[in-house]
N, C-alpha and C. Protein backbone atom coordinates (compact mmCIF):
# COMPACT_ATOMS: atom_id res chain seq x y z
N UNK A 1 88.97 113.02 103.24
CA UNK A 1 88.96 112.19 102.05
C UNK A 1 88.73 110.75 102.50
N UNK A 2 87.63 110.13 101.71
CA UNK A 2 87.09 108.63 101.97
C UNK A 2 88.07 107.75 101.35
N UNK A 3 88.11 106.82 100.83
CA UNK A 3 88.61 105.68 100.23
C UNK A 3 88.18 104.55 100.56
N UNK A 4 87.49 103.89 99.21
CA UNK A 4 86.78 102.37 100.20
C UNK A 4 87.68 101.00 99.44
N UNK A 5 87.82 100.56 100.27
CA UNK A 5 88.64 99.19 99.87
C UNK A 5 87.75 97.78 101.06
N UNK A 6 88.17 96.80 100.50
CA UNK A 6 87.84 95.88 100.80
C UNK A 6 89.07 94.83 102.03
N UNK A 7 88.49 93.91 102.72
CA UNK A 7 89.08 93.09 103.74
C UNK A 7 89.08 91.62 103.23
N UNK A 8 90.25 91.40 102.99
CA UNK A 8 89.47 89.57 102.35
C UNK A 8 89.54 88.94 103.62
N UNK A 9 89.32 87.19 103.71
CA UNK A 9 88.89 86.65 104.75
C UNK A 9 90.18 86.41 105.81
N UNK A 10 91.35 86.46 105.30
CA UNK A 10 92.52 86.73 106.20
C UNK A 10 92.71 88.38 107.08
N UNK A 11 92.13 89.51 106.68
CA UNK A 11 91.71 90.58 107.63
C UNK A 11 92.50 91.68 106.56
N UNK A 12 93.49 91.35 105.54
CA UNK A 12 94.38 92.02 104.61
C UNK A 12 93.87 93.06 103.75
N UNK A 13 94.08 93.90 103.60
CA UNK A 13 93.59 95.32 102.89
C UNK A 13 94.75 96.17 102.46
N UNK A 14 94.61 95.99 101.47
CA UNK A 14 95.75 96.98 100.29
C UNK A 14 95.43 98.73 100.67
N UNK A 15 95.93 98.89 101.01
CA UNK A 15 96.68 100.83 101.04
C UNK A 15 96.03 101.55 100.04
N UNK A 16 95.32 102.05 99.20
CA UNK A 16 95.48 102.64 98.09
C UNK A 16 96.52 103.10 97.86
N UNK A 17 97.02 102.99 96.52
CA UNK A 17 98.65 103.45 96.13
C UNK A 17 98.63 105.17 96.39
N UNK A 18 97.82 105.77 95.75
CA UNK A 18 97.66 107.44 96.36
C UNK A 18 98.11 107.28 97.27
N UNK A 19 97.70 106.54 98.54
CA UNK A 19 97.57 107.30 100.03
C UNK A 19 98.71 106.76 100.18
N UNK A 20 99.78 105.47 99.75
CA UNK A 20 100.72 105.01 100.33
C UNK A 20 101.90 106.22 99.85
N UNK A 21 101.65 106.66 98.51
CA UNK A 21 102.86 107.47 98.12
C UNK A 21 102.41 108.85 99.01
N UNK A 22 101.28 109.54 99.31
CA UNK A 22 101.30 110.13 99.75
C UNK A 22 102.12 110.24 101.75
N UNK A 23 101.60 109.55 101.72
CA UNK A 23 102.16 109.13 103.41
C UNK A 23 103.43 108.71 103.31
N UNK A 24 104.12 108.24 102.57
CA UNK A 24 105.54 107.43 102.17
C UNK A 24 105.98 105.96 102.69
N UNK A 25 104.40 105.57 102.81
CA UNK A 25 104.76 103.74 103.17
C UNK A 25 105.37 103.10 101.90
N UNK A 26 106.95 102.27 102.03
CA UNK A 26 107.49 101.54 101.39
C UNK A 26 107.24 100.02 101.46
N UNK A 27 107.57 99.37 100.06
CA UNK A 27 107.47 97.58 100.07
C UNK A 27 108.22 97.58 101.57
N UNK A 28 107.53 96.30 102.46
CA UNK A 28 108.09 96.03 103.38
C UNK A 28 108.37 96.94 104.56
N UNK A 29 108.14 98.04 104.51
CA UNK A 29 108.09 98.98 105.55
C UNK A 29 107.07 98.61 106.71
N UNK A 30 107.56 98.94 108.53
CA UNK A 30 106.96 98.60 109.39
C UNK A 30 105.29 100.01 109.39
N UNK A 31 104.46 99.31 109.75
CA UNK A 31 102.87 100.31 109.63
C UNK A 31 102.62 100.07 110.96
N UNK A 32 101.81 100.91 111.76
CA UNK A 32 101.90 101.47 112.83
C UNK A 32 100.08 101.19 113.10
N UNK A 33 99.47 100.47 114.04
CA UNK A 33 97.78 100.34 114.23
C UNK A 33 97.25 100.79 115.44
N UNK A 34 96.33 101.69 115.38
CA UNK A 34 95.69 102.10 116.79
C UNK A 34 94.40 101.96 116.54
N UNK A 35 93.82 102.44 117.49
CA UNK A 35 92.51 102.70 118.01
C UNK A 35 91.80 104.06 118.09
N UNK A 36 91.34 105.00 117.92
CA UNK A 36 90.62 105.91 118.56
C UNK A 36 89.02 106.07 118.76
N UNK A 37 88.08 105.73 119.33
CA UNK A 37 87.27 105.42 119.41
C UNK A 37 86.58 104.20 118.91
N UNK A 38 85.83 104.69 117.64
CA UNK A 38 85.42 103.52 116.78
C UNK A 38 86.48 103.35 115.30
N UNK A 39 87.18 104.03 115.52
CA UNK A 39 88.13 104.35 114.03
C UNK A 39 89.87 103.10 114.24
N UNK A 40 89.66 102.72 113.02
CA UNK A 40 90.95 102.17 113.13
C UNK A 40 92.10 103.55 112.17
N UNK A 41 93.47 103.36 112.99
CA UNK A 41 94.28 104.79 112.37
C UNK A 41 95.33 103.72 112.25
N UNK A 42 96.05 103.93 110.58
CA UNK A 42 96.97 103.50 110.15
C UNK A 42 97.84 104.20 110.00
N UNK A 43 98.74 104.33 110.37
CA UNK A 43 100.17 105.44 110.32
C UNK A 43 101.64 104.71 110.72
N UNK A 44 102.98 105.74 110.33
CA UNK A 44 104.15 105.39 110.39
C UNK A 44 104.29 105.04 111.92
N UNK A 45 105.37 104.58 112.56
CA UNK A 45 105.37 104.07 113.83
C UNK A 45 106.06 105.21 114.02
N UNK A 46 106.24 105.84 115.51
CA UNK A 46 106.51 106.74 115.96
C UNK A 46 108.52 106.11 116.56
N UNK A 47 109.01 105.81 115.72
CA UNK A 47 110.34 105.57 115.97
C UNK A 47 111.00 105.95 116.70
N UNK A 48 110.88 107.77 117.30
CA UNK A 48 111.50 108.09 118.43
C UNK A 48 111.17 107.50 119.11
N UNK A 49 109.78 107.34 120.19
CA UNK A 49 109.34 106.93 120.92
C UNK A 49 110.15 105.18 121.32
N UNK A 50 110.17 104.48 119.96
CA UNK A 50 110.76 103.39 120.02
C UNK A 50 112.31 103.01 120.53
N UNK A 51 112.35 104.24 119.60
CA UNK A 51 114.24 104.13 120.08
C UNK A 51 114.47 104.54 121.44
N UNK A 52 113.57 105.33 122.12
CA UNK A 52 113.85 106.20 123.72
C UNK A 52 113.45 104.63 124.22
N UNK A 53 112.96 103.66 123.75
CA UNK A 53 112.85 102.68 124.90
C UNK A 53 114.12 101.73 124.93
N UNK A 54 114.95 101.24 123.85
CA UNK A 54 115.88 100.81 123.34
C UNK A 54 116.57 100.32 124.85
N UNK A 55 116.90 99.44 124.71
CA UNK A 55 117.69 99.00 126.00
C UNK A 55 117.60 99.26 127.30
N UNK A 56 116.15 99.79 127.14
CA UNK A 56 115.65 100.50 128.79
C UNK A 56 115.01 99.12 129.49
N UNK A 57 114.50 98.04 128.79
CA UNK A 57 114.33 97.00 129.64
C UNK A 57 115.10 95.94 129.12
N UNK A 58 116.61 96.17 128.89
CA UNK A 58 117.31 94.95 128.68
C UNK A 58 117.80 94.57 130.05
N UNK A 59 117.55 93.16 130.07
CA UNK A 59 117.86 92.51 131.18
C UNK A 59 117.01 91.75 131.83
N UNK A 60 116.18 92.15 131.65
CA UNK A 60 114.50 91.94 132.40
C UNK A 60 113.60 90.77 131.87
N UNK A 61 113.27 90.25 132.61
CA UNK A 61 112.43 88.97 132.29
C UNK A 61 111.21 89.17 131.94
N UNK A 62 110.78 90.40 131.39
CA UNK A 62 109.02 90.39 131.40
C UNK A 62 108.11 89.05 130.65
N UNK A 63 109.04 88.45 129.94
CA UNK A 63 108.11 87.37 129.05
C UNK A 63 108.19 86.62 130.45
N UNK A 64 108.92 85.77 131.32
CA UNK A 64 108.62 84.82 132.20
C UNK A 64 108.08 85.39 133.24
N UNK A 65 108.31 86.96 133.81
CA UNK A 65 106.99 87.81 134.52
C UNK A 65 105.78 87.30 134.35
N UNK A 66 105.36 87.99 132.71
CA UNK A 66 103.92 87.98 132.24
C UNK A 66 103.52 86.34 132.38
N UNK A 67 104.09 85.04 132.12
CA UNK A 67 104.22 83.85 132.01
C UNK A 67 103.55 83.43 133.62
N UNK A 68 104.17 83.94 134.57
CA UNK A 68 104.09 83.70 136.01
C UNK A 68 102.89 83.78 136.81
N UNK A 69 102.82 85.54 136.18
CA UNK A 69 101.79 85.95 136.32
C UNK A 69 100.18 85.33 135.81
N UNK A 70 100.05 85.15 134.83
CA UNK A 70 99.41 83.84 134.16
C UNK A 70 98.62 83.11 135.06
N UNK A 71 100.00 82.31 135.22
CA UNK A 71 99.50 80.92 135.81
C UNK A 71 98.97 81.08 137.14
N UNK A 72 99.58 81.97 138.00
CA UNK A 72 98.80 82.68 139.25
C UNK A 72 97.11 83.20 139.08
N UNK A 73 97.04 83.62 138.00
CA UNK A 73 95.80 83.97 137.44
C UNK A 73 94.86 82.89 137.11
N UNK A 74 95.27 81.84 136.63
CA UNK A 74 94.53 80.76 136.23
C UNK A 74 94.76 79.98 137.51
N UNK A 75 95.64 79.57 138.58
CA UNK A 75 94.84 79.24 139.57
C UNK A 75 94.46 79.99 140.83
N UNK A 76 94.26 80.55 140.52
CA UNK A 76 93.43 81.59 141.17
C UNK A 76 91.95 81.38 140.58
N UNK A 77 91.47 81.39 139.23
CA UNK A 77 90.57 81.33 138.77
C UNK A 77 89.80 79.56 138.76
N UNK A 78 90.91 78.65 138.89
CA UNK A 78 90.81 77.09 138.71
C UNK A 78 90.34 76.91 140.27
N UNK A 79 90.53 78.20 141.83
CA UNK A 79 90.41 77.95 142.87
C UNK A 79 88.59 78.49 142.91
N UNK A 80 88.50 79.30 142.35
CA UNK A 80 87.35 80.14 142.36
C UNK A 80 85.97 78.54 142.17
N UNK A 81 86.66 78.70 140.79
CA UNK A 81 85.62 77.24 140.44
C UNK A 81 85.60 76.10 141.19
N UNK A 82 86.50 76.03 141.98
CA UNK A 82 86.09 74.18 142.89
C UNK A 82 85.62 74.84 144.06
N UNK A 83 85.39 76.08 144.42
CA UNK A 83 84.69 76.46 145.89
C UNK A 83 83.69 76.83 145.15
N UNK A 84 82.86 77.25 143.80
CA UNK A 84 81.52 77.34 143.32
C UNK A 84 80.84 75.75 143.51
């Protein structure tokens, strides 16, 4: 089954109400976005999955990791360019 709806210039696209009651997306409910090939797939979030991660990286610095990592990257890349 097709359904055509529209994207306004913010990227926003209304659900058709069918498909939302059908699927059981609520006002304010979290929606779930992937990829599979060329297709975008809108679905519920897989909550187990979420909850099995739950406190599995509490403690952990990954934001000042990823942050670190970064900046190693950019000069690394800022070194590349003054030896071109």
């Amino acid at each position: 089954m097709s359904i055509m709806g529209t994207m306004s210039s913010k990227g926003q696209v209304v659900i058709p109400a069918k498909l939302r009651k059908e699927l059981g997306f609520k006002t304010g409910g979290r929606i779930a976005f992937s990829r599979e090939n060329d297709k975008l797939v809108i679905s519920k979030p897989d909550w187990d999955a979420i909850k099995a991660l739950c406190g599995k990286y509490a403690g952990m610095h990954i934001e000042e990791d990823m942050m670190e990592e970064k900046r190693l990257e950019r000069e690394r890349e800022d070194r590349k360019l003054a030896e071109a």
